[in-house]
PDB file of N, CA and C in Angstrom:
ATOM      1  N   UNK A   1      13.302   1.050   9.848  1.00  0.00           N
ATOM      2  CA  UNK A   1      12.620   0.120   8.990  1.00  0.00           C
ATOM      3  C   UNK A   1      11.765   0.871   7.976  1.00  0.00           C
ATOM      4  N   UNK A   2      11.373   1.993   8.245  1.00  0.00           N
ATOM      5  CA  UNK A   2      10.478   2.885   7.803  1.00  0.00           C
ATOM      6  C   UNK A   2      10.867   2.972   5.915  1.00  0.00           C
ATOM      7  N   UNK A   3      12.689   3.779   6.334  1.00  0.00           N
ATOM      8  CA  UNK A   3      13.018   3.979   4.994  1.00  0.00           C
ATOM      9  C   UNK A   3      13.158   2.813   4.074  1.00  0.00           C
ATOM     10  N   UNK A   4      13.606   1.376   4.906  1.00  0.00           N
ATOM     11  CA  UNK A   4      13.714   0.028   3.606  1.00  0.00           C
ATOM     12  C   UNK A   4      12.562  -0.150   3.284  1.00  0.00           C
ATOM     13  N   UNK A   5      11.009   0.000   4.258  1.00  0.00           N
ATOM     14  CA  UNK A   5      10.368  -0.258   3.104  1.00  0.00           C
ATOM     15  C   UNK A   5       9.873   0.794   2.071  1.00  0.00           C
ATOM     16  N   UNK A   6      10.299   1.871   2.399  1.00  0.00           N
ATOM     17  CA  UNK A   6       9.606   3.009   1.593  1.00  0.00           C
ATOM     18  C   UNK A   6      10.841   2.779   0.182  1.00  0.00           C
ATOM     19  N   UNK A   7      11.932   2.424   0.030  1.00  0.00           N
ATOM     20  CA  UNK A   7      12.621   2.204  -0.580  1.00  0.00           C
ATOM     21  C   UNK A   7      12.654   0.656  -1.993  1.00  0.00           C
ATOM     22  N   UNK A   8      11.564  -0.064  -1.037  1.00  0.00           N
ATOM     23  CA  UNK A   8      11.406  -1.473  -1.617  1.00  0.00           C
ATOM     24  C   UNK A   8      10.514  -0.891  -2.629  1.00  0.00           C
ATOM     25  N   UNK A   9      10.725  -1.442  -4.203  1.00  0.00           N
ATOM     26  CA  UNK A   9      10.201  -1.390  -5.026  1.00  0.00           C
ATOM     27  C   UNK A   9       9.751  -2.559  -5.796  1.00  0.00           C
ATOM     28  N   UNK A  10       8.668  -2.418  -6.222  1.00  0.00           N
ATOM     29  CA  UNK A  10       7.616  -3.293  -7.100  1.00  0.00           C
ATOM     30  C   UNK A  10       8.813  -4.668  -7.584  1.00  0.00           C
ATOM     31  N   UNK A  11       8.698  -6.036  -7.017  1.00  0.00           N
ATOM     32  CA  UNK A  11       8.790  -6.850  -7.253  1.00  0.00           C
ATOM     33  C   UNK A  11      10.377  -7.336  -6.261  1.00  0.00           C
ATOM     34  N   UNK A  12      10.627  -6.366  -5.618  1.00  0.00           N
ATOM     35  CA  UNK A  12      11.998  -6.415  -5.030  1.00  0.00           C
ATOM     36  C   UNK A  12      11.424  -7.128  -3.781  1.00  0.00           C
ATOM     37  N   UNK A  13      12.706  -8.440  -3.312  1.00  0.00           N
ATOM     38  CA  UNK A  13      12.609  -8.698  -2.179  1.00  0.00           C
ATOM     39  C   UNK A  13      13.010  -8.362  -0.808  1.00  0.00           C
ATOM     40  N   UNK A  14      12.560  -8.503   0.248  1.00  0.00           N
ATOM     41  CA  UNK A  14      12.974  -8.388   1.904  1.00  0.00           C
ATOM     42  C   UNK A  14      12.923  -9.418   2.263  1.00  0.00           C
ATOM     43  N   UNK A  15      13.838  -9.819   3.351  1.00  0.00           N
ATOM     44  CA  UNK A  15      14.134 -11.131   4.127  1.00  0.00           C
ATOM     45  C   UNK A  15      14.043 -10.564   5.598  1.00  0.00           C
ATOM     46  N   UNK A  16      12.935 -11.745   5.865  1.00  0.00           N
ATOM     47  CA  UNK A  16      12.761 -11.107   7.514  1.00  0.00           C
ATOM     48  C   UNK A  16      13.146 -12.864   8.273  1.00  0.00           C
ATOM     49  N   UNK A  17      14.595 -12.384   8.820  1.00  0.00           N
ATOM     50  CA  UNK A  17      15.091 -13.720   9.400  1.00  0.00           C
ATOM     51  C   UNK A  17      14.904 -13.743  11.223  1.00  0.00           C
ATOM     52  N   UNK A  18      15.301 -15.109  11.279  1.00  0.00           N
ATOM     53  CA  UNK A  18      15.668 -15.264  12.724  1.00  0.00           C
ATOM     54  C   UNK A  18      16.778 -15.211  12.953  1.00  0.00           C
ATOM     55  N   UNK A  19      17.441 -15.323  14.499  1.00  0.00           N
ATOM     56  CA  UNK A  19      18.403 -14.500  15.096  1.00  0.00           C
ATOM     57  C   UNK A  19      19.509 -15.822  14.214  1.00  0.00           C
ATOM     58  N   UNK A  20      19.450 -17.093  14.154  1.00  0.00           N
ATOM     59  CA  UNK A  20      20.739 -18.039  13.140  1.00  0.00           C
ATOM     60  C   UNK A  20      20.902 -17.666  11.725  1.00  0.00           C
ATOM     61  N   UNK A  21      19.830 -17.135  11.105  1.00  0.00           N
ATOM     62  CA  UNK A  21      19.945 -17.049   9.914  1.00  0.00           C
ATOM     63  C   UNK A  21      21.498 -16.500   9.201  1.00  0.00           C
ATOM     64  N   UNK A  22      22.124 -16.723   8.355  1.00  0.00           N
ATOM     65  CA  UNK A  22      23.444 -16.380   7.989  1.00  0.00           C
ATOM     66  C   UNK A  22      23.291 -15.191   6.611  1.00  0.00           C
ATOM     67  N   UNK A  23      23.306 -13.965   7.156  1.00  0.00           N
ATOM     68  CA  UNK A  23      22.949 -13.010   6.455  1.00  0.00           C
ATOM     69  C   UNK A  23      24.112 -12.875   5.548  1.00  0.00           C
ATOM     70  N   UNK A  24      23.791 -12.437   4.247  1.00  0.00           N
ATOM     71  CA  UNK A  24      24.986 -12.393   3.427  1.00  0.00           C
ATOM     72  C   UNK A  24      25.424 -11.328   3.017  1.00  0.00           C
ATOM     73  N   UNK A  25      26.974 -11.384   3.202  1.00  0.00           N
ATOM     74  CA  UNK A  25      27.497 -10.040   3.324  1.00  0.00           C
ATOM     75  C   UNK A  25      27.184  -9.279   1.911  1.00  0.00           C
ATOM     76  N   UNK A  26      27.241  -7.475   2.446  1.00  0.00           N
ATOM     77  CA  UNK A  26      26.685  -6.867   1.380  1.00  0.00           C
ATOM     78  C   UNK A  26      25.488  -6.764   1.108  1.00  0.00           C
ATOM     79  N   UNK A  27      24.671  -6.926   1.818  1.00  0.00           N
ATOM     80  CA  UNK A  27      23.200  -6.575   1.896  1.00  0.00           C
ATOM     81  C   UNK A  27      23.177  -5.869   2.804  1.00  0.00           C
ATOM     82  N   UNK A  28      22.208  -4.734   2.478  1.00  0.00           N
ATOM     83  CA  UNK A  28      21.992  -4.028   4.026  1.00  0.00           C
ATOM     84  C   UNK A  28      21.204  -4.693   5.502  1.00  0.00           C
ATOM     85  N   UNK A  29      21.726  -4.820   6.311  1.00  0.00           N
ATOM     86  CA  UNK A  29      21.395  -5.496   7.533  1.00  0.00           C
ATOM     87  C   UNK A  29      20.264  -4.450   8.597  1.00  0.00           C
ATOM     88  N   UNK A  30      19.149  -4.781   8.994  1.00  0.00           N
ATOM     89  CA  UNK A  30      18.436  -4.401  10.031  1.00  0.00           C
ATOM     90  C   UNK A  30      18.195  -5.282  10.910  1.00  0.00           C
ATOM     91  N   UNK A  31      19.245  -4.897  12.132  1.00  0.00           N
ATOM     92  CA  UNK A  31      18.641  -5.917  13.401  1.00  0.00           C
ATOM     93  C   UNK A  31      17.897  -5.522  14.226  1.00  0.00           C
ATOM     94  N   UNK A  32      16.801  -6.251  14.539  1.00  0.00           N
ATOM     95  CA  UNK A  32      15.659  -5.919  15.706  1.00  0.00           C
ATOM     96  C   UNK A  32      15.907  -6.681  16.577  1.00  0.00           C
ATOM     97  N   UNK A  33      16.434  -7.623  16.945  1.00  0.00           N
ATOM     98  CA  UNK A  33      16.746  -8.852  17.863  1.00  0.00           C
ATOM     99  C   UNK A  33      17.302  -7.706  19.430  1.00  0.00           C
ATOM    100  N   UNK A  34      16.546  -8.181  20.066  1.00  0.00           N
ATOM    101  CA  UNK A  34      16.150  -7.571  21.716  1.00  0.00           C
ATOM    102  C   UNK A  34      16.999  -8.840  22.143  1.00  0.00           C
ATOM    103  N   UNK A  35      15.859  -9.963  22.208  1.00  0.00           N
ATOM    104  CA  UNK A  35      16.737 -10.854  23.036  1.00  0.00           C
ATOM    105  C   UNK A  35      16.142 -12.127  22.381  1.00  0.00           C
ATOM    106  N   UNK A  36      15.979 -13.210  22.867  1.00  0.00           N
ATOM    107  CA  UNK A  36      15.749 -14.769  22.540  1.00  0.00           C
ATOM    108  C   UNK A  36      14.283 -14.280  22.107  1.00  0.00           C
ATOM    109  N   UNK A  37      13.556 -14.401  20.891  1.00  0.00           N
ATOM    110  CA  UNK A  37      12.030 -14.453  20.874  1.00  0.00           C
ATOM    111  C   UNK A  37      11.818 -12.942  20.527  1.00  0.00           C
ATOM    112  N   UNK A  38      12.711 -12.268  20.654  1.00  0.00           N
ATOM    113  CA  UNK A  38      11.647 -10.373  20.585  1.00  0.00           C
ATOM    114  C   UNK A  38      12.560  -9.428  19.727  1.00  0.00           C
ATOM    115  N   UNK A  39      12.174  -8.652  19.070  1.00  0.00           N
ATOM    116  CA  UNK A  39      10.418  -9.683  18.061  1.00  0.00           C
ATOM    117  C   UNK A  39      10.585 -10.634  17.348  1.00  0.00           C
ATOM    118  N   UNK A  40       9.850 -11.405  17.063  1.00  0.00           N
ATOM    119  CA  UNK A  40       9.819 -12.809  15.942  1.00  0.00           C
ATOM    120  C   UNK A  40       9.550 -12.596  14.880  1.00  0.00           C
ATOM    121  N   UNK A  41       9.748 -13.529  13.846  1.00  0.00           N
ATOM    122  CA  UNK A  41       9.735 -12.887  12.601  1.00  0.00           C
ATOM    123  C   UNK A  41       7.865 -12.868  12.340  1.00  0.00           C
ATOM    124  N   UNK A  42       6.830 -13.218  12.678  1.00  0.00           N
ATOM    125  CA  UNK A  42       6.039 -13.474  12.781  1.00  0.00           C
ATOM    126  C   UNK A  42       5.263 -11.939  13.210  1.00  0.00           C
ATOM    127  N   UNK A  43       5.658 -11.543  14.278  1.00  0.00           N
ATOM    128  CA  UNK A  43       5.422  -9.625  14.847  1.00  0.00           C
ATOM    129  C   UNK A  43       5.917  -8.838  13.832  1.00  0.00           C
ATOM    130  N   UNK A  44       7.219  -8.960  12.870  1.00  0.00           N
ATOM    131  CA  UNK A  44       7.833  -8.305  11.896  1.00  0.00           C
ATOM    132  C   UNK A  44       6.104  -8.272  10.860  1.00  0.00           C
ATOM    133  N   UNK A  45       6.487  -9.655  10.420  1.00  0.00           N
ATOM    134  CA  UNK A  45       5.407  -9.524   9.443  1.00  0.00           C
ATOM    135  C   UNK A  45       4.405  -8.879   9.630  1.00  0.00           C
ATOM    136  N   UNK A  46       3.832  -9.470  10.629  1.00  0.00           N
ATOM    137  CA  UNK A  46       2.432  -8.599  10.978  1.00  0.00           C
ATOM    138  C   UNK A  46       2.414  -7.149  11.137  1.00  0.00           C
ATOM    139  N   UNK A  47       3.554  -6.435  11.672  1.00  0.00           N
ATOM    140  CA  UNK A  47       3.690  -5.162  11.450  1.00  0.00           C
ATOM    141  C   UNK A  47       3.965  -4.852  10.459  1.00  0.00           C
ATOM    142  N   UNK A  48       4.538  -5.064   9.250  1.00  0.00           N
ATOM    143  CA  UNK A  48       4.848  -4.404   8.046  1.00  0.00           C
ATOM    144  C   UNK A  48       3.390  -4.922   7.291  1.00  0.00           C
ATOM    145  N   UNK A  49       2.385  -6.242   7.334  1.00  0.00           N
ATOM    146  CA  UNK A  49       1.324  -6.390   6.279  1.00  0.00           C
ATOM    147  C   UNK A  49       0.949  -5.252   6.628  1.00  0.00           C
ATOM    148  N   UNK A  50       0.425  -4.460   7.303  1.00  0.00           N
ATOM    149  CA  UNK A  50      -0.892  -3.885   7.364  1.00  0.00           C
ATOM    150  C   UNK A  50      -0.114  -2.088   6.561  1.00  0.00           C
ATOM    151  N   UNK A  51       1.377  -1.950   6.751  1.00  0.00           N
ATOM    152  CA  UNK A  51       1.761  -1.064   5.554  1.00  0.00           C
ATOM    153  C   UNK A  51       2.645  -1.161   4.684  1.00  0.00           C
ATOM    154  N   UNK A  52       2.422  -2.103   4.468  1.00  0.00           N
ATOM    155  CA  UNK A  52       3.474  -2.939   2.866  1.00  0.00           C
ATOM    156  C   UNK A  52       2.589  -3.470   1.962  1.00  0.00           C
ATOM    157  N   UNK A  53       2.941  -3.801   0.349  1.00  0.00           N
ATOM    158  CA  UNK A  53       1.928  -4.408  -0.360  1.00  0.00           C
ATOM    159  C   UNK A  53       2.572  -5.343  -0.842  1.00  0.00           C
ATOM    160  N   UNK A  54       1.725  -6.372   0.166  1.00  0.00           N
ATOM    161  CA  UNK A  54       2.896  -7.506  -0.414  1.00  0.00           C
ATOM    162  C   UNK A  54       2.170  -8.211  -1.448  1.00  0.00           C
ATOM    163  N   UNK A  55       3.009  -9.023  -2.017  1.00  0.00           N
ATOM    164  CA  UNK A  55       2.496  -9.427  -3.901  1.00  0.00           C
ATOM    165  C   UNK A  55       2.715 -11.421  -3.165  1.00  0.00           C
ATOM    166  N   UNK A  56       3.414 -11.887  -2.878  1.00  0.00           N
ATOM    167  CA  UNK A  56       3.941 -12.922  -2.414  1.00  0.00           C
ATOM    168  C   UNK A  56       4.899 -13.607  -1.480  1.00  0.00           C
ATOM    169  N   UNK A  57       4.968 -14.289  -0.789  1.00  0.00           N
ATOM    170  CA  UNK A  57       6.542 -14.973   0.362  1.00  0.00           C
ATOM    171  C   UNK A  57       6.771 -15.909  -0.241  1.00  0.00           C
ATOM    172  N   UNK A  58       7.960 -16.263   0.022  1.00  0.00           N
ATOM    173  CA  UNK A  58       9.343 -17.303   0.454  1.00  0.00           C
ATOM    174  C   UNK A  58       9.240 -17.900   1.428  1.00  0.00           C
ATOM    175  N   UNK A  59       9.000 -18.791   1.373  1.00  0.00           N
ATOM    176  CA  UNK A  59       8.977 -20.222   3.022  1.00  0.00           C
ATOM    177  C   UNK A  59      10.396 -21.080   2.429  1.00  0.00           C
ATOM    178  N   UNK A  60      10.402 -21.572   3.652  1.00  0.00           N
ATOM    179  CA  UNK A  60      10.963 -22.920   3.074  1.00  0.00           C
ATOM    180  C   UNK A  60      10.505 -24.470   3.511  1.00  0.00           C
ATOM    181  N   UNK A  61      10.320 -25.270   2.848  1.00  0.00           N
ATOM    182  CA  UNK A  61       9.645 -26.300   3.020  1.00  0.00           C
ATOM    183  C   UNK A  61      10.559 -27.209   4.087  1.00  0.00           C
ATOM    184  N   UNK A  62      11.718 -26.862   4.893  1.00  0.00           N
ATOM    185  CA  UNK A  62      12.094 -26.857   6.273  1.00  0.00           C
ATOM    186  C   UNK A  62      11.469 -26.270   7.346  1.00  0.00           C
ATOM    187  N   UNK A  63      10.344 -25.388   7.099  1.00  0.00           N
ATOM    188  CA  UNK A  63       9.413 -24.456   8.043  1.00  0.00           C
ATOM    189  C   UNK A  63       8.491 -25.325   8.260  1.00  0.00           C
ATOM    190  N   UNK A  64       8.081 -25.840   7.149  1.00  0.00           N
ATOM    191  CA  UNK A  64       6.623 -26.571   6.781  1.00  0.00           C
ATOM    192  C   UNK A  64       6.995 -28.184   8.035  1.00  0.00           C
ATOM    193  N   UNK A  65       7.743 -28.605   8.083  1.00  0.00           N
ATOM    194  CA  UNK A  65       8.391 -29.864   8.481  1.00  0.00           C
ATOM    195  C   UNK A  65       8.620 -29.379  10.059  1.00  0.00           C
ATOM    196  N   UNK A  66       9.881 -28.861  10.397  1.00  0.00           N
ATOM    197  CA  UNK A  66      10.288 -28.650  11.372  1.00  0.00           C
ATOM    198  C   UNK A  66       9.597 -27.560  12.633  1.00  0.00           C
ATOM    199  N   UNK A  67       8.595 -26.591  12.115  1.00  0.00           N
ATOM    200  CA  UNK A  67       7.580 -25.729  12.545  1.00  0.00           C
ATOM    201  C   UNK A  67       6.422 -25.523  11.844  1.00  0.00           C
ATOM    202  N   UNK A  68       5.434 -26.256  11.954  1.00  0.00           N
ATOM    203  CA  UNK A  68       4.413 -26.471  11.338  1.00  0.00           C
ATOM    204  C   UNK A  68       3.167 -26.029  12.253  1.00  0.00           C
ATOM    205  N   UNK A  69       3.570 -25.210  12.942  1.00  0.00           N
ATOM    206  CA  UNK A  69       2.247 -24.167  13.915  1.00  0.00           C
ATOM    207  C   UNK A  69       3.171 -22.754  12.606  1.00  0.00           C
ATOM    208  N   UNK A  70       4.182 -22.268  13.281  1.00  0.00           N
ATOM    209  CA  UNK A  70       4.883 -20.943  12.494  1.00  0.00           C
ATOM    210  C   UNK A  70       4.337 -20.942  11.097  1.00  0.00           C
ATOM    211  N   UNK A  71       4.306 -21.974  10.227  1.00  0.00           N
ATOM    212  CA  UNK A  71       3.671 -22.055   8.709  1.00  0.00           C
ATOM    213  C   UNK A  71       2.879 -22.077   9.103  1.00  0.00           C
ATOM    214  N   UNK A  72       1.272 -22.457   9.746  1.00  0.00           N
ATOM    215  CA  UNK A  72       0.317 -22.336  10.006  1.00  0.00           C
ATOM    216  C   UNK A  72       0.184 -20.905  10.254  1.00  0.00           C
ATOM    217  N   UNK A  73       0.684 -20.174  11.213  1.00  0.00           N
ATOM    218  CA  UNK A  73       0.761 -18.663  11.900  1.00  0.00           C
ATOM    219  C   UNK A  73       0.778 -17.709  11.008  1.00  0.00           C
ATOM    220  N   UNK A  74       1.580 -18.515  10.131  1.00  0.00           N
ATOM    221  CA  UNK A  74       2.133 -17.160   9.047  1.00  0.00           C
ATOM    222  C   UNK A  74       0.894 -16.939   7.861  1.00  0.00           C
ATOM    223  N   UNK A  75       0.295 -18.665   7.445  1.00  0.00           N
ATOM    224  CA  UNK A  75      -0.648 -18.303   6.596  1.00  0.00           C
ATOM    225  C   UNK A  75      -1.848 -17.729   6.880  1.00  0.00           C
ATOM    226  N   UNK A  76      -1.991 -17.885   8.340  1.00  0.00           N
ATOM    227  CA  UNK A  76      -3.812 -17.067   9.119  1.00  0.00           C
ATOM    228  C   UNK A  76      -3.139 -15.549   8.642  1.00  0.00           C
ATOM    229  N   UNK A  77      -1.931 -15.445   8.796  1.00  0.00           N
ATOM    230  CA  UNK A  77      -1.235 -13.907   9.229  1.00  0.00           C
ATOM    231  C   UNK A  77      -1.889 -13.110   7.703  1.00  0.00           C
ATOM    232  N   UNK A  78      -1.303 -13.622   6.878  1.00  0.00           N
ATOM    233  CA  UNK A  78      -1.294 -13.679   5.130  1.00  0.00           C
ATOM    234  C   UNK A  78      -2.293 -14.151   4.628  1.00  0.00           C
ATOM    235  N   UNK A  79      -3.507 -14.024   5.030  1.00  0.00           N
ATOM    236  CA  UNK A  79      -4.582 -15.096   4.020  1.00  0.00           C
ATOM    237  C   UNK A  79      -4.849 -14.453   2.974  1.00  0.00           C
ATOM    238  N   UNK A  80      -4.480 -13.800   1.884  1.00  0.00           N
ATOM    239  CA  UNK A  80      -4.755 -13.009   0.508  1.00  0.00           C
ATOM    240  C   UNK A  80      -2.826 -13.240  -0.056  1.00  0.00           C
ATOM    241  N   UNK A  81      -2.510 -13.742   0.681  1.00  0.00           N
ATOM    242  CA  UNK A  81      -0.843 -13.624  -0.068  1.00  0.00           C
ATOM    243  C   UNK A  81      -0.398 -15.165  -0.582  1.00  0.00           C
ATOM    244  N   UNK A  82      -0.025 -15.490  -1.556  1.00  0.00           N
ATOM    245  CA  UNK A  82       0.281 -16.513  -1.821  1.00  0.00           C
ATOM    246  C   UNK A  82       1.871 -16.816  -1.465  1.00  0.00           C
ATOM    247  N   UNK A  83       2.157 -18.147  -1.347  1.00  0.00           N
ATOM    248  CA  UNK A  83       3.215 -18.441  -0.732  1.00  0.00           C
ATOM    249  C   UNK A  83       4.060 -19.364  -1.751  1.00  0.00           C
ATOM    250  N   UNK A  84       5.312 -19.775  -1.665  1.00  0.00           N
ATOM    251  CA  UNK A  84       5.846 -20.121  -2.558  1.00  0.00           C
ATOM    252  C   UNK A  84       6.916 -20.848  -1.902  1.00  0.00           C
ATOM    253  N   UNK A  85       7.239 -22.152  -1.816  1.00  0.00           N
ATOM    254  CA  UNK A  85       8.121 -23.238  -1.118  1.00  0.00           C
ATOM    255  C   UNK A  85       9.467 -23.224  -1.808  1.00  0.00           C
ATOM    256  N   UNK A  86       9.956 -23.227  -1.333  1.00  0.00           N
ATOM    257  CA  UNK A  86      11.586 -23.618  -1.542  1.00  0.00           C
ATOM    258  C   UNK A  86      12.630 -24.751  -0.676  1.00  0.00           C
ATOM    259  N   UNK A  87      13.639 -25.074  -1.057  1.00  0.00           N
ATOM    260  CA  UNK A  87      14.559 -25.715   0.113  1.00  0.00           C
ATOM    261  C   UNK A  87      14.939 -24.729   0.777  1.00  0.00           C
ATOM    262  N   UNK A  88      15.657 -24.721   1.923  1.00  0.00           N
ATOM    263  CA  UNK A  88      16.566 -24.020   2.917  1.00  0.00           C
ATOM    264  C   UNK A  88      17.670 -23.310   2.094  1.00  0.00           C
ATOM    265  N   UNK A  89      18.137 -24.387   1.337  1.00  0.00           N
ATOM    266  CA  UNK A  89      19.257 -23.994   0.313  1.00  0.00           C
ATOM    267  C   UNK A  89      19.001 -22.612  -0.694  1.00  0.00           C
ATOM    268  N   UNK A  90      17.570 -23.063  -1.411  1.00  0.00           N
ATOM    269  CA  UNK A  90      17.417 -22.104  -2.958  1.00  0.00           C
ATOM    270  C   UNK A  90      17.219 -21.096  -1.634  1.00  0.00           C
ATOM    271  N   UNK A  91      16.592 -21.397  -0.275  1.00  0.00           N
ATOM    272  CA  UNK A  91      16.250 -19.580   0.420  1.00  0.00           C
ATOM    273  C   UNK A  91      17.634 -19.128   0.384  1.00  0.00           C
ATOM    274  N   UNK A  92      18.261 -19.715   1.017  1.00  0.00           N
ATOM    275  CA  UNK A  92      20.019 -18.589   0.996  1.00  0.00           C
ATOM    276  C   UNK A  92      20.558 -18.583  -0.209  1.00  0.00           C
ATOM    277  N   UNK A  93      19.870 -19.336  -1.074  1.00  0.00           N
ATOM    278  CA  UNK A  93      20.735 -18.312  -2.694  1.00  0.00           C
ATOM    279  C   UNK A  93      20.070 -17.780  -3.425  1.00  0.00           C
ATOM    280  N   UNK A  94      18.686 -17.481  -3.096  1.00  0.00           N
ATOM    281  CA  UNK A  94      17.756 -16.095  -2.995  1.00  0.00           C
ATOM    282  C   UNK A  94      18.100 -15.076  -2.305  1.00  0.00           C
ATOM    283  N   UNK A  95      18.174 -15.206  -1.643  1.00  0.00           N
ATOM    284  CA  UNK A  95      18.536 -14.428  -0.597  1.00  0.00           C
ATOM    285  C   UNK A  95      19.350 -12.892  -0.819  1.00  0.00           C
ATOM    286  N   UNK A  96      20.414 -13.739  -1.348  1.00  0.00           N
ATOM    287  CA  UNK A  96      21.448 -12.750  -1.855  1.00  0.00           C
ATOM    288  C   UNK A  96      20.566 -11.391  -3.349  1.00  0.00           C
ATOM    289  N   UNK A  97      19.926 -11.779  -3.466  1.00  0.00           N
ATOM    290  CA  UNK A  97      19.379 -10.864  -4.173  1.00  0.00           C
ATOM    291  C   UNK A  97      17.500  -9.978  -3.736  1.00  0.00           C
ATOM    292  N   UNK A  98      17.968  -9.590  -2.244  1.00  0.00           N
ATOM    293  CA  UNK A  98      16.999  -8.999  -1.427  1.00  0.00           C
ATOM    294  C   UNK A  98      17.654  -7.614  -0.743  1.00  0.00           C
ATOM    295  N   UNK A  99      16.940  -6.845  -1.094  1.00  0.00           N
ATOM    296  CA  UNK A  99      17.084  -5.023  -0.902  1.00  0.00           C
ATOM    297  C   UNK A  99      17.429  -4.948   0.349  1.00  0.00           C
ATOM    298  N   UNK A 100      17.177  -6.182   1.402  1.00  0.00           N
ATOM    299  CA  UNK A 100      17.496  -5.899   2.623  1.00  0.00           C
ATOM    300  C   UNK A 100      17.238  -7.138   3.503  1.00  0.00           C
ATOM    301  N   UNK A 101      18.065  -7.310   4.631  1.00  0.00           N
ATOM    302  CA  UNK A 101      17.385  -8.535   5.822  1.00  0.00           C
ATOM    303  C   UNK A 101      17.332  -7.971   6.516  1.00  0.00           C
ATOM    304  N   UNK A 102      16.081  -8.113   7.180  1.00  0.00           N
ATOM    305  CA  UNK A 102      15.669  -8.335   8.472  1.00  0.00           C
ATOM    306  C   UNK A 102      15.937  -8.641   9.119  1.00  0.00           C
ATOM    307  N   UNK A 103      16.727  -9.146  10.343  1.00  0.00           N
ATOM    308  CA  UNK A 103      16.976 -10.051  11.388  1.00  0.00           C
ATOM    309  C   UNK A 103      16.220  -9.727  12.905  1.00  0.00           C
ATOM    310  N   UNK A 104      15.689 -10.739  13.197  1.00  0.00           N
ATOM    311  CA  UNK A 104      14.771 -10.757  14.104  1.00  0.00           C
ATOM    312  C   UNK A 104      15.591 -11.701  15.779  1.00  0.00           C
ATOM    313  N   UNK A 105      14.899 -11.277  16.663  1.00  0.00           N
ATOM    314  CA  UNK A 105      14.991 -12.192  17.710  1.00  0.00           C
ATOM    315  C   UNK A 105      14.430 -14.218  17.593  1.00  0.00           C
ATOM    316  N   UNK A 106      13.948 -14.063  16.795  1.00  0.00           N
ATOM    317  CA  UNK A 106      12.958 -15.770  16.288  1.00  0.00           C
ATOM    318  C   UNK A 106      14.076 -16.987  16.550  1.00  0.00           C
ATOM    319  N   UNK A 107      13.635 -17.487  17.356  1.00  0.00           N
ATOM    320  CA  UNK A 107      14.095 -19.043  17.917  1.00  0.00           C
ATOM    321  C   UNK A 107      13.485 -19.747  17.136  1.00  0.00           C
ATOM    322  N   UNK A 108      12.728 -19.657  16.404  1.00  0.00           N
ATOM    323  CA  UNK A 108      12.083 -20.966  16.049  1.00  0.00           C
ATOM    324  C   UNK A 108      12.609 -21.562  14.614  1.00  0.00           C
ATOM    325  N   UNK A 109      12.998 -23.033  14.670  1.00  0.00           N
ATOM    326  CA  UNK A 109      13.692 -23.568  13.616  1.00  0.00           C
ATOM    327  C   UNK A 109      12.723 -22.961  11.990  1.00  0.00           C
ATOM    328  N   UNK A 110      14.071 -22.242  11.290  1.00  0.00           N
ATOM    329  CA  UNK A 110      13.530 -22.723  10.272  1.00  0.00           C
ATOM    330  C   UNK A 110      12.364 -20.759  10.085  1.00  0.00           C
ATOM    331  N   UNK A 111      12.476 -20.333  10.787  1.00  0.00           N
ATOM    332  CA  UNK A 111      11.115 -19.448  11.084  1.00  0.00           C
ATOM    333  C   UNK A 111      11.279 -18.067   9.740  1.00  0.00           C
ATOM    334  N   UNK A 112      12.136 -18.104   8.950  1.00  0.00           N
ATOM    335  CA  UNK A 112      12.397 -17.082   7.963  1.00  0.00           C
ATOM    336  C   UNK A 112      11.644 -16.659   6.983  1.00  0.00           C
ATOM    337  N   UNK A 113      11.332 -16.134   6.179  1.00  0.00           N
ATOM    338  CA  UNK A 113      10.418 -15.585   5.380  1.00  0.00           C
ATOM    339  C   UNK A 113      10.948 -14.465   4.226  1.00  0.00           C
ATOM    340  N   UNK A 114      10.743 -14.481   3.282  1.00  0.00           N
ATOM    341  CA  UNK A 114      10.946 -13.749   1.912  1.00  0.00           C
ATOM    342  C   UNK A 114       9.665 -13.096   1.820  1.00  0.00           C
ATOM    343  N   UNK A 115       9.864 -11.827   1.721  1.00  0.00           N
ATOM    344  CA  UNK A 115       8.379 -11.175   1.513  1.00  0.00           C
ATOM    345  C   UNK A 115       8.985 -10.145  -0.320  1.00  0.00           C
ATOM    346  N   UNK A 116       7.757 -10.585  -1.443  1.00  0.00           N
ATOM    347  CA  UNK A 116       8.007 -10.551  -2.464  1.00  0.00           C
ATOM    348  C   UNK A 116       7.027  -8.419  -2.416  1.00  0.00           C
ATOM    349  N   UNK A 117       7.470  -7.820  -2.847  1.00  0.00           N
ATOM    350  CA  UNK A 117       6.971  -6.868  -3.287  1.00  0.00           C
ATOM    351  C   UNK A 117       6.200  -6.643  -3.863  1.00  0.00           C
ATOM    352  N   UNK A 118       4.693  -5.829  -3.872  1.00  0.00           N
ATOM    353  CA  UNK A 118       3.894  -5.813  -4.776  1.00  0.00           C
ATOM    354  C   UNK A 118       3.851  -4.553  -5.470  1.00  0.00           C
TER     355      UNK A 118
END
């Protein structure tokens, strides 16, 4: 993980998904997924804020609805990062234009995240 983010440049995105998310081919893939839950995309984040500079995220306003503790979680996580709503849809055709996914162990509906580069 070390080298994608040392590689992510000023304004470029990362996608830190859960274990359904439908990664699109041709992106470089990093899986962390252990098992059901480990790690979540939620532990991702929190391990990369404290050495990444992040500028902004990607939610999707299916997070906000269907997991509304996880959007809660994520904004205590992020309180200096602004966030930016989308459908489910515009996230997977964003998507395709991110330096890299993440894929995580995360069960939780909906639990994905776009982290914008600063």
């Amino acid at each position: 993980m070390n080298r994608i983010l040392a590689e992510t440049g000023h304004t470029d995105l990362l996608t830190i998904c859960d274990r359904g998310f439908p990664v699109p081919m041709g992106i470089e893939r990093l899986d962390l997924a252990l098992t059901d839950g480990i790690p979540t995309v939620l532990d991702t984040v929190r391990a990369i804020y404290g050495e990444f500079l992040i500028d902004s995220v990607i939610v999707t306003e299916e997070m906000r609805k269907a997991s509304p503790e996880r959007y809660r979680e994520l904004t205590e996580a992020l309180p200096d990062v602004a966030f930016r709503i989308v459908s489910h849809q515009q996230f997977k055709d964003i998507c395709v234009e991110s330096r890299a996914v993440i894929r995580t162990g995360d069960t939780i509906p909906y639990a994905n995240i776009m982290i914008v580069s600063g």
